[in-house]
Protein backbone atom coordinates (compact mmCIF):
# COMPACT_ATOMS: atom_id res chain seq x y z
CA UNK A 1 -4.81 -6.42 30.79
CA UNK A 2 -5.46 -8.80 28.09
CA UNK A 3 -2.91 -10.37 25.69
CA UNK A 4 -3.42 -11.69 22.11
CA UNK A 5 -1.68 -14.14 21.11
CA UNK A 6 -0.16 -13.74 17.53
CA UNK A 7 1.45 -15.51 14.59
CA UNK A 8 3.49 -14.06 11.88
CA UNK A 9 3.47 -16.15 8.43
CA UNK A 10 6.07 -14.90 6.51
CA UNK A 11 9.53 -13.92 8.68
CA UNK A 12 11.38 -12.20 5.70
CA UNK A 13 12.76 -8.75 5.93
CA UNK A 14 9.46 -7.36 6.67
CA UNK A 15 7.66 -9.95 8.70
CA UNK A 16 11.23 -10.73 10.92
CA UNK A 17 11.45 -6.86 11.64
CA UNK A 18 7.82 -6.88 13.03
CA UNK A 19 8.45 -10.21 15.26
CA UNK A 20 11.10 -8.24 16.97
CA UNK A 21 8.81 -5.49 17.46
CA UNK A 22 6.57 -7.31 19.58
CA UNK A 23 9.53 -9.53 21.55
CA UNK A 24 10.87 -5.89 22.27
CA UNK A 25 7.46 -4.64 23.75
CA UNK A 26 6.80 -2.00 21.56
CA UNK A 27 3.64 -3.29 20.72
CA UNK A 28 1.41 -3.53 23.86
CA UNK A 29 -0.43 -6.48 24.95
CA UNK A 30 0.47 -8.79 22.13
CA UNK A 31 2.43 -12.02 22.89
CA UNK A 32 3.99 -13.47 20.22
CA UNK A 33 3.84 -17.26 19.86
CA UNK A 34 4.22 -18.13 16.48
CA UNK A 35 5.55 -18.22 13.09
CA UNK A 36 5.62 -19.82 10.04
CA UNK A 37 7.68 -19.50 6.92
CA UNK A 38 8.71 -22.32 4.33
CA UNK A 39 12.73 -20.85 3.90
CA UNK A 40 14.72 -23.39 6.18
CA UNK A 41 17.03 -20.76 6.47
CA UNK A 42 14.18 -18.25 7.85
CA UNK A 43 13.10 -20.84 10.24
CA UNK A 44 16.51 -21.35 11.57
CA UNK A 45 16.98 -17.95 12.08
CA UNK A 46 13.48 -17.56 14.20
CA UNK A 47 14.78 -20.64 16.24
CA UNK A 48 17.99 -18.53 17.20
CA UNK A 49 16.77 -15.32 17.84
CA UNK A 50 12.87 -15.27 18.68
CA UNK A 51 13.12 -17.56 21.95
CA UNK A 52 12.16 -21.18 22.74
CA UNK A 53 8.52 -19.84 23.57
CA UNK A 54 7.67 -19.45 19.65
CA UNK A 55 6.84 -21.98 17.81
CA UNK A 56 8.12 -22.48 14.05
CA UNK A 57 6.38 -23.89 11.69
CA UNK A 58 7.08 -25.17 7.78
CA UNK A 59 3.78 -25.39 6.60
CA UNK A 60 0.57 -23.40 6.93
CA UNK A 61 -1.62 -25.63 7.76
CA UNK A 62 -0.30 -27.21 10.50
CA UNK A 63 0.41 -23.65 11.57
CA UNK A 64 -2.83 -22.79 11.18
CA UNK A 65 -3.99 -26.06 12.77
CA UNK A 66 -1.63 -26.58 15.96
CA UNK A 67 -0.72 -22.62 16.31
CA UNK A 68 -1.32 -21.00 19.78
CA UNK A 69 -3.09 -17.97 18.47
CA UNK A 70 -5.67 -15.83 18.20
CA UNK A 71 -4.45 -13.37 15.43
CA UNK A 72 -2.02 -13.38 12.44
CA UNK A 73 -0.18 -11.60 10.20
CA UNK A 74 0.52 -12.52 7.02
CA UNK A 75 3.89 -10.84 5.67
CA UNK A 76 4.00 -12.72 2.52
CA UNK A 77 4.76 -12.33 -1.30
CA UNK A 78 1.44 -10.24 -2.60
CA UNK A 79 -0.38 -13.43 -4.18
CA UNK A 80 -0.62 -14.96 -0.70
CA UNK A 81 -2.32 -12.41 0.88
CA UNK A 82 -5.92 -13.06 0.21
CA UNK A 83 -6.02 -16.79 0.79
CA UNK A 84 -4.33 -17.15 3.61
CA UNK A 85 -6.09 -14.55 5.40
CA UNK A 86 -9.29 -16.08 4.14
CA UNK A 87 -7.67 -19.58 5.56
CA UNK A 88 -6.95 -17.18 8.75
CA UNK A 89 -10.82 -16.31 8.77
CA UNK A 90 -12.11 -19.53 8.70
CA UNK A 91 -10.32 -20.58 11.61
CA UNK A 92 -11.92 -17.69 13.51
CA UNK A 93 -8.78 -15.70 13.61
CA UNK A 94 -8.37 -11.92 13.37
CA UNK A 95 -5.91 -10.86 10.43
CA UNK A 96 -3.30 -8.06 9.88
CA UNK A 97 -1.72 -8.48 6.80
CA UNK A 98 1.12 -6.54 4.53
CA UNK A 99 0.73 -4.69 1.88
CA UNK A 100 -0.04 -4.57 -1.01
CA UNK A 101 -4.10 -5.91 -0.06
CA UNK A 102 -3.13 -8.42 -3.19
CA UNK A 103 -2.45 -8.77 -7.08
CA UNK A 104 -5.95 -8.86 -8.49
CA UNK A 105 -9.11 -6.93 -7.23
CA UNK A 106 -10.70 -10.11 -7.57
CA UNK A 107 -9.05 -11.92 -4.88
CA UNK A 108 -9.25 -9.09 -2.86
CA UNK A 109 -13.04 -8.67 -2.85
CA UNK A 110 -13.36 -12.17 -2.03
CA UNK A 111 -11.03 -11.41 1.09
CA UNK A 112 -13.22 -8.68 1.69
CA UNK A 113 -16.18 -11.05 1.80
CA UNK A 114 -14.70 -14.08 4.09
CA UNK A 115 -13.91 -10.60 6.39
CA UNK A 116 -17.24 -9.49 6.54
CA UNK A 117 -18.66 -12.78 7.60
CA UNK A 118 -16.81 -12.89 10.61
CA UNK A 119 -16.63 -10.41 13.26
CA UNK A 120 -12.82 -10.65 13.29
CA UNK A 121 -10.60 -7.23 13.37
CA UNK A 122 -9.08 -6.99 9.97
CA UNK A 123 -6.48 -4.73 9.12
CA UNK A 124 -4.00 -3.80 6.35
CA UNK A 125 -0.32 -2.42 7.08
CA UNK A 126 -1.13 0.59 5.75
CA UNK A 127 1.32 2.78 7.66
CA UNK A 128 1.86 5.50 6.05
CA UNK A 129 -1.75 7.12 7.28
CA UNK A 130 -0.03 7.17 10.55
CA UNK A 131 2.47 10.03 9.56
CA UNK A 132 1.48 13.67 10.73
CA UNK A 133 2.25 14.74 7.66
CA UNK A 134 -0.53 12.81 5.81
CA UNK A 135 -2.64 13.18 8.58
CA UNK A 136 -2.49 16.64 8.66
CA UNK A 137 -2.83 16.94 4.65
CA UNK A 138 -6.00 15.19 5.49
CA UNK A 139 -7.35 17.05 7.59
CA UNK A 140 -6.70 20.29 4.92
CA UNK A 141 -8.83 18.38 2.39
CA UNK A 142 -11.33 17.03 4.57
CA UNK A 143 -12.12 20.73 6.35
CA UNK A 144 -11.99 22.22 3.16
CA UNK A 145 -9.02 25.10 3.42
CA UNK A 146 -8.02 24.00 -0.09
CA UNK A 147 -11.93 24.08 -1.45
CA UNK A 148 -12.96 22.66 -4.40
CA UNK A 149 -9.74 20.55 -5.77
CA UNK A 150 -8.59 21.09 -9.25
CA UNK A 151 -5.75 19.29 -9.55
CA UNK A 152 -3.70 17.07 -7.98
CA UNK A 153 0.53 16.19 -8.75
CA UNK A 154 2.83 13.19 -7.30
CA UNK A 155 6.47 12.42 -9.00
CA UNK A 156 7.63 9.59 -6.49
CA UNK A 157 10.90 7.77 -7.13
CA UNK A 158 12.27 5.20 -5.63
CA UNK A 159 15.85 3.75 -7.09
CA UNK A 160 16.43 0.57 -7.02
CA UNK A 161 19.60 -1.13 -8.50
CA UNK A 162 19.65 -4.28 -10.68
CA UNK A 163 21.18 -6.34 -7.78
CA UNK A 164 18.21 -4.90 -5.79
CA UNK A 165 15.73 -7.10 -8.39
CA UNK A 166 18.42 -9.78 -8.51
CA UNK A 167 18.76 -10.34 -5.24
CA UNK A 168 14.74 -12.67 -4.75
CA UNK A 169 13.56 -15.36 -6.92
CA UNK A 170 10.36 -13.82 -6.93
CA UNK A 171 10.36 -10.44 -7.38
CA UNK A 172 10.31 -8.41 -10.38
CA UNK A 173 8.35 -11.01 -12.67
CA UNK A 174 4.58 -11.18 -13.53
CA UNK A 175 4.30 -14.85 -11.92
CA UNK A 176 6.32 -14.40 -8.79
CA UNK A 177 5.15 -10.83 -7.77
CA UNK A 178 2.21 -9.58 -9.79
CA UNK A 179 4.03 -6.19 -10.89
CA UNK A 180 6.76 -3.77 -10.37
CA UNK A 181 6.83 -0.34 -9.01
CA UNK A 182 3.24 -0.10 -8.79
CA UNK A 183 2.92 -3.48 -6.67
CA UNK A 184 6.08 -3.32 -4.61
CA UNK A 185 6.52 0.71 -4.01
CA UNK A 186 3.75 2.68 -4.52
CA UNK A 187 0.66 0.80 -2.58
CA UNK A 188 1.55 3.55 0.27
CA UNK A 189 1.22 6.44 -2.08
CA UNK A 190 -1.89 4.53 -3.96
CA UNK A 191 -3.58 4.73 -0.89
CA UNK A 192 -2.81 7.47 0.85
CA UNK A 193 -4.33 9.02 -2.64
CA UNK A 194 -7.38 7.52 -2.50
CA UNK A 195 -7.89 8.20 1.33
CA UNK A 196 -6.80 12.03 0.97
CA UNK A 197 -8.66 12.47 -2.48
CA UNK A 198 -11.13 9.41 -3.43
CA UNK A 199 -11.11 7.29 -5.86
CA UNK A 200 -10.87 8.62 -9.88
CA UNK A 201 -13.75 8.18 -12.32
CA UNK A 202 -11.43 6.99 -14.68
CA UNK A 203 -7.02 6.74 -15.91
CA UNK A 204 -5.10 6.37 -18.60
CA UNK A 205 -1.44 5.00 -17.99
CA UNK A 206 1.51 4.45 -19.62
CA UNK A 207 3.51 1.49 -18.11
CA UNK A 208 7.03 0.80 -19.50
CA UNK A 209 8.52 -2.36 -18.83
CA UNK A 210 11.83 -2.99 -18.37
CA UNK A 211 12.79 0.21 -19.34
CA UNK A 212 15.66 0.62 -16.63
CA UNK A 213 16.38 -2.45 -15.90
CA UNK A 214 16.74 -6.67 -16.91
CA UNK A 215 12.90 -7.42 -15.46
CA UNK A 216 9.78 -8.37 -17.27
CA UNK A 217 7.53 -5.72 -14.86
CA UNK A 218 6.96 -2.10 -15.05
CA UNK A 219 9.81 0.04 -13.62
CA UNK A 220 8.59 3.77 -15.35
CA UNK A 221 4.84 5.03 -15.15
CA UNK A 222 3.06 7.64 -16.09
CA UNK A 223 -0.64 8.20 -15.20
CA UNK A 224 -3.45 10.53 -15.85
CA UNK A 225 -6.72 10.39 -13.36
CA UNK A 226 -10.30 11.75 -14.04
CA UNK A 227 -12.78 12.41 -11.30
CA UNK A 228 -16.36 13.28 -11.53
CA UNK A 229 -16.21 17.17 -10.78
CA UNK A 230 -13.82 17.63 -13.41
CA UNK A 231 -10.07 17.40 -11.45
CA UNK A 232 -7.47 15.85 -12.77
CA UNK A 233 -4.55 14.02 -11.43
CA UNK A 234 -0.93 13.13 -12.57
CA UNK A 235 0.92 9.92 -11.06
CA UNK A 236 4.85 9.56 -12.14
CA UNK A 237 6.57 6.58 -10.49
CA UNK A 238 9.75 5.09 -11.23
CA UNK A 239 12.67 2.97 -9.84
CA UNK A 240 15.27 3.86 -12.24
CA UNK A 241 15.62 7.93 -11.67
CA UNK A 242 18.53 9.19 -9.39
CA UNK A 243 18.26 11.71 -7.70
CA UNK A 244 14.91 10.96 -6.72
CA UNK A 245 12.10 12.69 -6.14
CA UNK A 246 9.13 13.06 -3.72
CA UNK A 247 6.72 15.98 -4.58
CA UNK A 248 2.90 16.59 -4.01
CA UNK A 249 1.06 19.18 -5.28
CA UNK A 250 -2.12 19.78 -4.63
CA UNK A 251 -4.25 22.69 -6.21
CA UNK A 252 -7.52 23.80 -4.97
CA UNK A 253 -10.06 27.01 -5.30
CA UNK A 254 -8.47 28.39 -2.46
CA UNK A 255 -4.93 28.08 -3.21
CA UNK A 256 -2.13 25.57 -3.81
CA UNK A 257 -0.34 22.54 -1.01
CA UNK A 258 3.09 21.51 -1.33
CA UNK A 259 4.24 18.80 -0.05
CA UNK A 260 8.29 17.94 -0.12
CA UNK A 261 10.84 17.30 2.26
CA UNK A 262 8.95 16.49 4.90
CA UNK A 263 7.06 20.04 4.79
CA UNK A 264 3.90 21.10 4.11
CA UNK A 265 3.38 24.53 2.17
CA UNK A 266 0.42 26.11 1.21
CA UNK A 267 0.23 29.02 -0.90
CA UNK A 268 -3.63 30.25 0.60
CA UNK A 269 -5.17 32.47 -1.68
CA UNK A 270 -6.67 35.39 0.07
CA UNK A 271 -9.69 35.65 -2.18
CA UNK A 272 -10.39 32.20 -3.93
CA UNK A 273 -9.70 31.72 -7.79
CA UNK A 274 -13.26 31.25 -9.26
CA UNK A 275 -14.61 34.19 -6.98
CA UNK A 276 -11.73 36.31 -8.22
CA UNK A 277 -11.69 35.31 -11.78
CA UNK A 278 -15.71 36.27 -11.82
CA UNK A 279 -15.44 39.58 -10.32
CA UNK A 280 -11.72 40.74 -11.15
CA UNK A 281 -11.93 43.73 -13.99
CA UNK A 282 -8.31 44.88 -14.55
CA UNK A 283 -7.01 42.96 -17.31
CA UNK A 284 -3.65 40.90 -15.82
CA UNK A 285 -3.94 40.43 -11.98
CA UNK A 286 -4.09 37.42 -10.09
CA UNK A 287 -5.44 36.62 -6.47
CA UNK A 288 -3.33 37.88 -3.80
CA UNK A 289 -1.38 34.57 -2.51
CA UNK A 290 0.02 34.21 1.18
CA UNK A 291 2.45 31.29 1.69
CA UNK A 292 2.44 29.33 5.23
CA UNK A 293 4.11 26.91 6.35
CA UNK A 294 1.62 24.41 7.55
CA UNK A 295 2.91 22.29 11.18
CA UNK A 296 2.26 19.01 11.59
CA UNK A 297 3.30 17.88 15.15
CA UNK A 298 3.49 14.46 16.34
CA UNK A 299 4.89 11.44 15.48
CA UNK A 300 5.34 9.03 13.28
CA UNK A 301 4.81 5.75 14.62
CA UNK A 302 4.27 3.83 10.76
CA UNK A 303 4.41 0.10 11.19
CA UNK A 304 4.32 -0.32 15.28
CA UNK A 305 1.35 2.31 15.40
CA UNK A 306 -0.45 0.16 12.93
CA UNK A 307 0.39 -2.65 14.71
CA UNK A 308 -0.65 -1.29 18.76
CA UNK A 309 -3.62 0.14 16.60
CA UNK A 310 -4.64 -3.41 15.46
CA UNK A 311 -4.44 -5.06 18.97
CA UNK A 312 -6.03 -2.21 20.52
CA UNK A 313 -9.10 -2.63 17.90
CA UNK A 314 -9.10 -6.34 18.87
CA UNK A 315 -9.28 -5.55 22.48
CA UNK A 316 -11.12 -2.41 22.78
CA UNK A 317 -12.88 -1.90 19.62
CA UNK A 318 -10.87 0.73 19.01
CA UNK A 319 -11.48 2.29 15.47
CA UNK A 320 -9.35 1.28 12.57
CA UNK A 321 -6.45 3.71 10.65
CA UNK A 322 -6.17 1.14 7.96
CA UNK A 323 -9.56 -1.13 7.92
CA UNK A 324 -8.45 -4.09 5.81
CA UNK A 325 -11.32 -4.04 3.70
CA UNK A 326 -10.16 -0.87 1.82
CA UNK A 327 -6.83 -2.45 0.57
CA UNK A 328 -9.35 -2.74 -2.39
CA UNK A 329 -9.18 1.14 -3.38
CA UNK A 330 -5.46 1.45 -3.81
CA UNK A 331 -5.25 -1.76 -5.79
CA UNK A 332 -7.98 -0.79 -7.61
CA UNK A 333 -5.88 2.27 -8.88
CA UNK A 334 -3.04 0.83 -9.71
CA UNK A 335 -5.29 -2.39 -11.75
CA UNK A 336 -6.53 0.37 -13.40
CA UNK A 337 -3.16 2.05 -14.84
CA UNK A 338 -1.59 -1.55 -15.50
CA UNK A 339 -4.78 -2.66 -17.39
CA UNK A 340 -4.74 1.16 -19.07
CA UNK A 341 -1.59 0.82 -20.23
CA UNK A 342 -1.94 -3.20 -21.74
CA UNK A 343 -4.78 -2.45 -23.65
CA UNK A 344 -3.50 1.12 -24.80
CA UNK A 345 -6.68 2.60 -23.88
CA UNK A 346 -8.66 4.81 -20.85
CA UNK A 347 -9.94 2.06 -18.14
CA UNK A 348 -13.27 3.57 -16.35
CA UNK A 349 -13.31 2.57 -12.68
CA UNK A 350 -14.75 -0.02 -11.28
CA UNK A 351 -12.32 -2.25 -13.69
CA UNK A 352 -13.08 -4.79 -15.33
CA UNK A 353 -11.54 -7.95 -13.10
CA UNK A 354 -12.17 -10.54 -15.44
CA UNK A 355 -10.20 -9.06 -18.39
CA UNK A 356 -7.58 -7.67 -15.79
CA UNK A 357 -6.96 -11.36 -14.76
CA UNK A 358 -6.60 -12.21 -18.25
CA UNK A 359 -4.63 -10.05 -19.48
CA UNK A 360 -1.84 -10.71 -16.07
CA UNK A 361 -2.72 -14.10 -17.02
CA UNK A 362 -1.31 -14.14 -20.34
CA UNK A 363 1.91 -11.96 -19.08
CA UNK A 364 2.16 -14.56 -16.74
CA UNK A 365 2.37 -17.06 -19.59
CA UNK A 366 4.48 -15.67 -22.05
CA UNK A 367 7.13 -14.82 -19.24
CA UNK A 368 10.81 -15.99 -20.41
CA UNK A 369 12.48 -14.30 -17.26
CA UNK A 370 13.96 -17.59 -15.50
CA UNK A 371 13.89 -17.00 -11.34
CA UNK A 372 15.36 -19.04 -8.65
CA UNK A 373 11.90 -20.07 -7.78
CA UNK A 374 9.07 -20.12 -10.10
CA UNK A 375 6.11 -20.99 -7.46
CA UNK A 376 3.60 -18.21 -6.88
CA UNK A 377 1.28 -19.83 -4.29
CA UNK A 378 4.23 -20.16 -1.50
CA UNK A 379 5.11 -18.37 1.31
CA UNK A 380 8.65 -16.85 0.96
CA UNK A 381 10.30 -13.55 2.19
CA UNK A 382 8.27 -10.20 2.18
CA UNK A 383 10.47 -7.86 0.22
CA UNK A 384 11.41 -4.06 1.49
CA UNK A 385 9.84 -1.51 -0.08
C-alpha cells in the first residue's frame, strides 16, 4: 500500500498531538517525516520524542525546500494559514490545515484559488462533521423530517479563565490572533451551521469585548441570522459563563430537534404546523406532538478520522468530509457578526472584505494590549480550543 509522506508546521498543542497520531499508527498509510516550528523549545521537544527519522526544521522555507514530503499540515496561529498553504501549493504539495480556514475572507479566497489551480487534495480540520451526532442531524435536515425550517437556536459556552488568555503571547489580541471566541472556539459550530443549514442572507451581532476578561477581543456574542425563506437564527457564544452551556434547537414545519447532552430529541409533529394551522377550527389546540429520541450510532473519530480521511482522498480519491475550500463559509459567518457588530449595523452576506480588513486593520492599530510576542506572520503554537 502506498505511504505519504507528511510534514507538520506548527508542533504546538494541536499540531504535537497530531504528530503522535501518526507515529502511533492511527492514521493509516501516512509516514511522518517532518516538522517545522520556530519555538526552540518545540523543536527540542520533537527531537526527543518524534524519533531520529523526522526531520526538524526552524524555518519554512528550508522546510519547504529540503523537506521529505509530499503533504503538510499547517497547525499554526490563524494568520498563517492561507500563505503557507499557498507556499505548500506552489511546491506541488497537498495541504491539511487547522482551523479556523483564516482571519480574513480575503486571504482565504485567495487560498481557495492557489487550491484550485492545482490538483492537490486540500482539506480543513474540520472535525466536528465526523461526529454521529452531527451527522445524523444532517441527515434530518437534508431528508427533510423537520420540513421547511423556521428557526434555528445555539447557546454554546466555552469558559475559559484569565490564565487561560495569559498563558500565549498571541492569543486574545486583534494582531496576534485575529479575534476571540468567534476565531478560537466557535469555527466548529460556525461550520457545522452552515453545512447543516446554509449560509444566512444576512446578521446582525453584538460583539462585546473584554467584557469578562483583561483582552482586547470579543469574549460575549450575540447574533441574529436572516435567510432567504424567511428563518431566522440566534447564535450566543461566550467564554466567560459557568456553568456552560451547549443547546441546539432546531424548529421546523414538522416539529422541533433538540440537541443537548450528547442526545438528539425531536418532538415530530404528527400533522405539520402550517397544514394544521390552515385547517384546524376549534379555537385553542395545537398539533398533536410525539417526542423520540433520535439514535445516532457510530463513532466519533474527530481529528484522526479527518486525518485517515485526508490520506485516503490523496490515495484513493476518496471524497472529502471537510473540502478545504469551504473553510470560506464558516469564516464568512463569523466576518459577518464581527463586522455587524463594529459598524453597529446589519452586514448582508457576501461581506464586504475590503472594509472588513479595514476595520481589523484599524483594531489592529489602536491595540494597547502588550504580548510576549507581537509578530503576526510567524509560526508559533496552535492553541486548544
Amino acid at each position: 500500500m502506498e505511504e505519504i509522506k507528511l510534514g507538520i508546521i506548527g508542533i504546538g498543542n494541536m499540531g504535537s498531538s497530531h504528530a503522535k497520531s501518526i507515529l502511533e499508527g492511527r492514521v493509516k498509510n501516512a509516514r511522518l517525516t517532518a516538522v517545522c516550528d520556530i519555538e526552540p523549545a518545540r523543536l527540542q521537544w520533537a527531537e526527543t520524542n518524534l524519533g531520529a527519522e523526522v526531520e526538524c526544521f526552524s524555518d519554512q522555507e528550508e522546510f519547504y525546500r529540503r523537506a521529505d514530503i509530499e503533504a503538510v499540515f499547517i497547525a499554526t496561529p490563524h494568520y498563517d494559514h492561507p500563505p503557507l498553504a499557498i507556499k505548500a501549493f506552489e511546491k506541488d504539495l497537498h495541504v491539511l490545515i487547522e482551523k479556523p480556514a483564516g482571519v480574513y475572507t480575503k486571504a482565504v479566497r485567495e487560498m481557495n484559488e492557489a487550491a484550485q489551480k492545482t490538483d492537490k487534495v486540500f482539506g480543513i480540520m474540520y472535525n466536528q462533521r465526523t461526529r454521529a451526532i452531527y451527522q445524523k442531524l444532517k441527515d434530518l435536515v437534508d431528508s427533510d423530517e423537520l420540513g421547511e425550517i423556521k428557526r434555528i437556536n445555539w447557546i454554546i459556552d466555552w469558559y475559559r479563565s484569565q490564565s487561560y488568555y495569559d498563558n500565549g503571547g498571541w492569543r486574545a489580541t486583534w494582531e496576534g490572533e485575529g479575534g476571540g471566541v468567534l476565531l478560537n472556539q466557535d469555527p466548529h459550530q460556525l461550520d457545522l451551521w452552515q453545512w447543516i443549514f446554509g449560509m444566512p442572507k444576512k446578521i446582525r451581532a453584538f460583539a462585546e469585548n473584554g467584557k469578562y476578561h483583561h483582552i482586547e477581543v470579543e469574549d460575549d456574542v450575540t447574533a441574529y441570522l436572516e435567510y432567504e425563506n424567511g428563518a431566522t437564527g440566534v447564535f450566543v457564544t461566550s467564554t466567560g459563563i459557568a456553568p456552560e452551556t451547549n443547546r441546539l434547537e432546531i424548529t421546523g414545519n414538522k416539529g422541533k430537534i433538540i440537541v443537548e447532552n450528547d442526545e438528539i430529541i425531536f418532538r415530530r409533529l404528527r400533522t405539520p404546523e402550517r397544514e394544521f394551522n390552515a385547517e384546524f377550527r376549534g379555537g385553542f389546540g395545537r398539533p398533536e406532538c410525539w417526542e423520540c429520541e433520535v439514535p445516532a450510532p457510530g463513532e466519533d473519530p474527530e481529528h484522526v478520522g479527518i486525518l485517515n480521511n485526508w490520506i485516503d482522498a490523496i490515495i484513493n480519491g476518496t471524497e472529502l468530509i471537510a473540502p478545504g475550500e469551504e473553510g470560506i463559509k464558516g469564516l464568512t459567518i463569523s466576518n459577518a457578526m464581527h463586522l455587524s457588530s463594529w459598524t453597529d449595523d446589519w452586514v448582508e452576506l457576501p461581506i464586504d472584505e475590503v472594509l472588513f480588513k479595514r476595520k481589523l486593520d484599524e483594531k489592529i492599530e489602536r491595540s494597547t494590549f502588550v504580548k510576549e510576542s507581537t509578530e503576526v506572520k510567524t509560526m508559533n503554537v496552535e492553541g486548544t480550543f
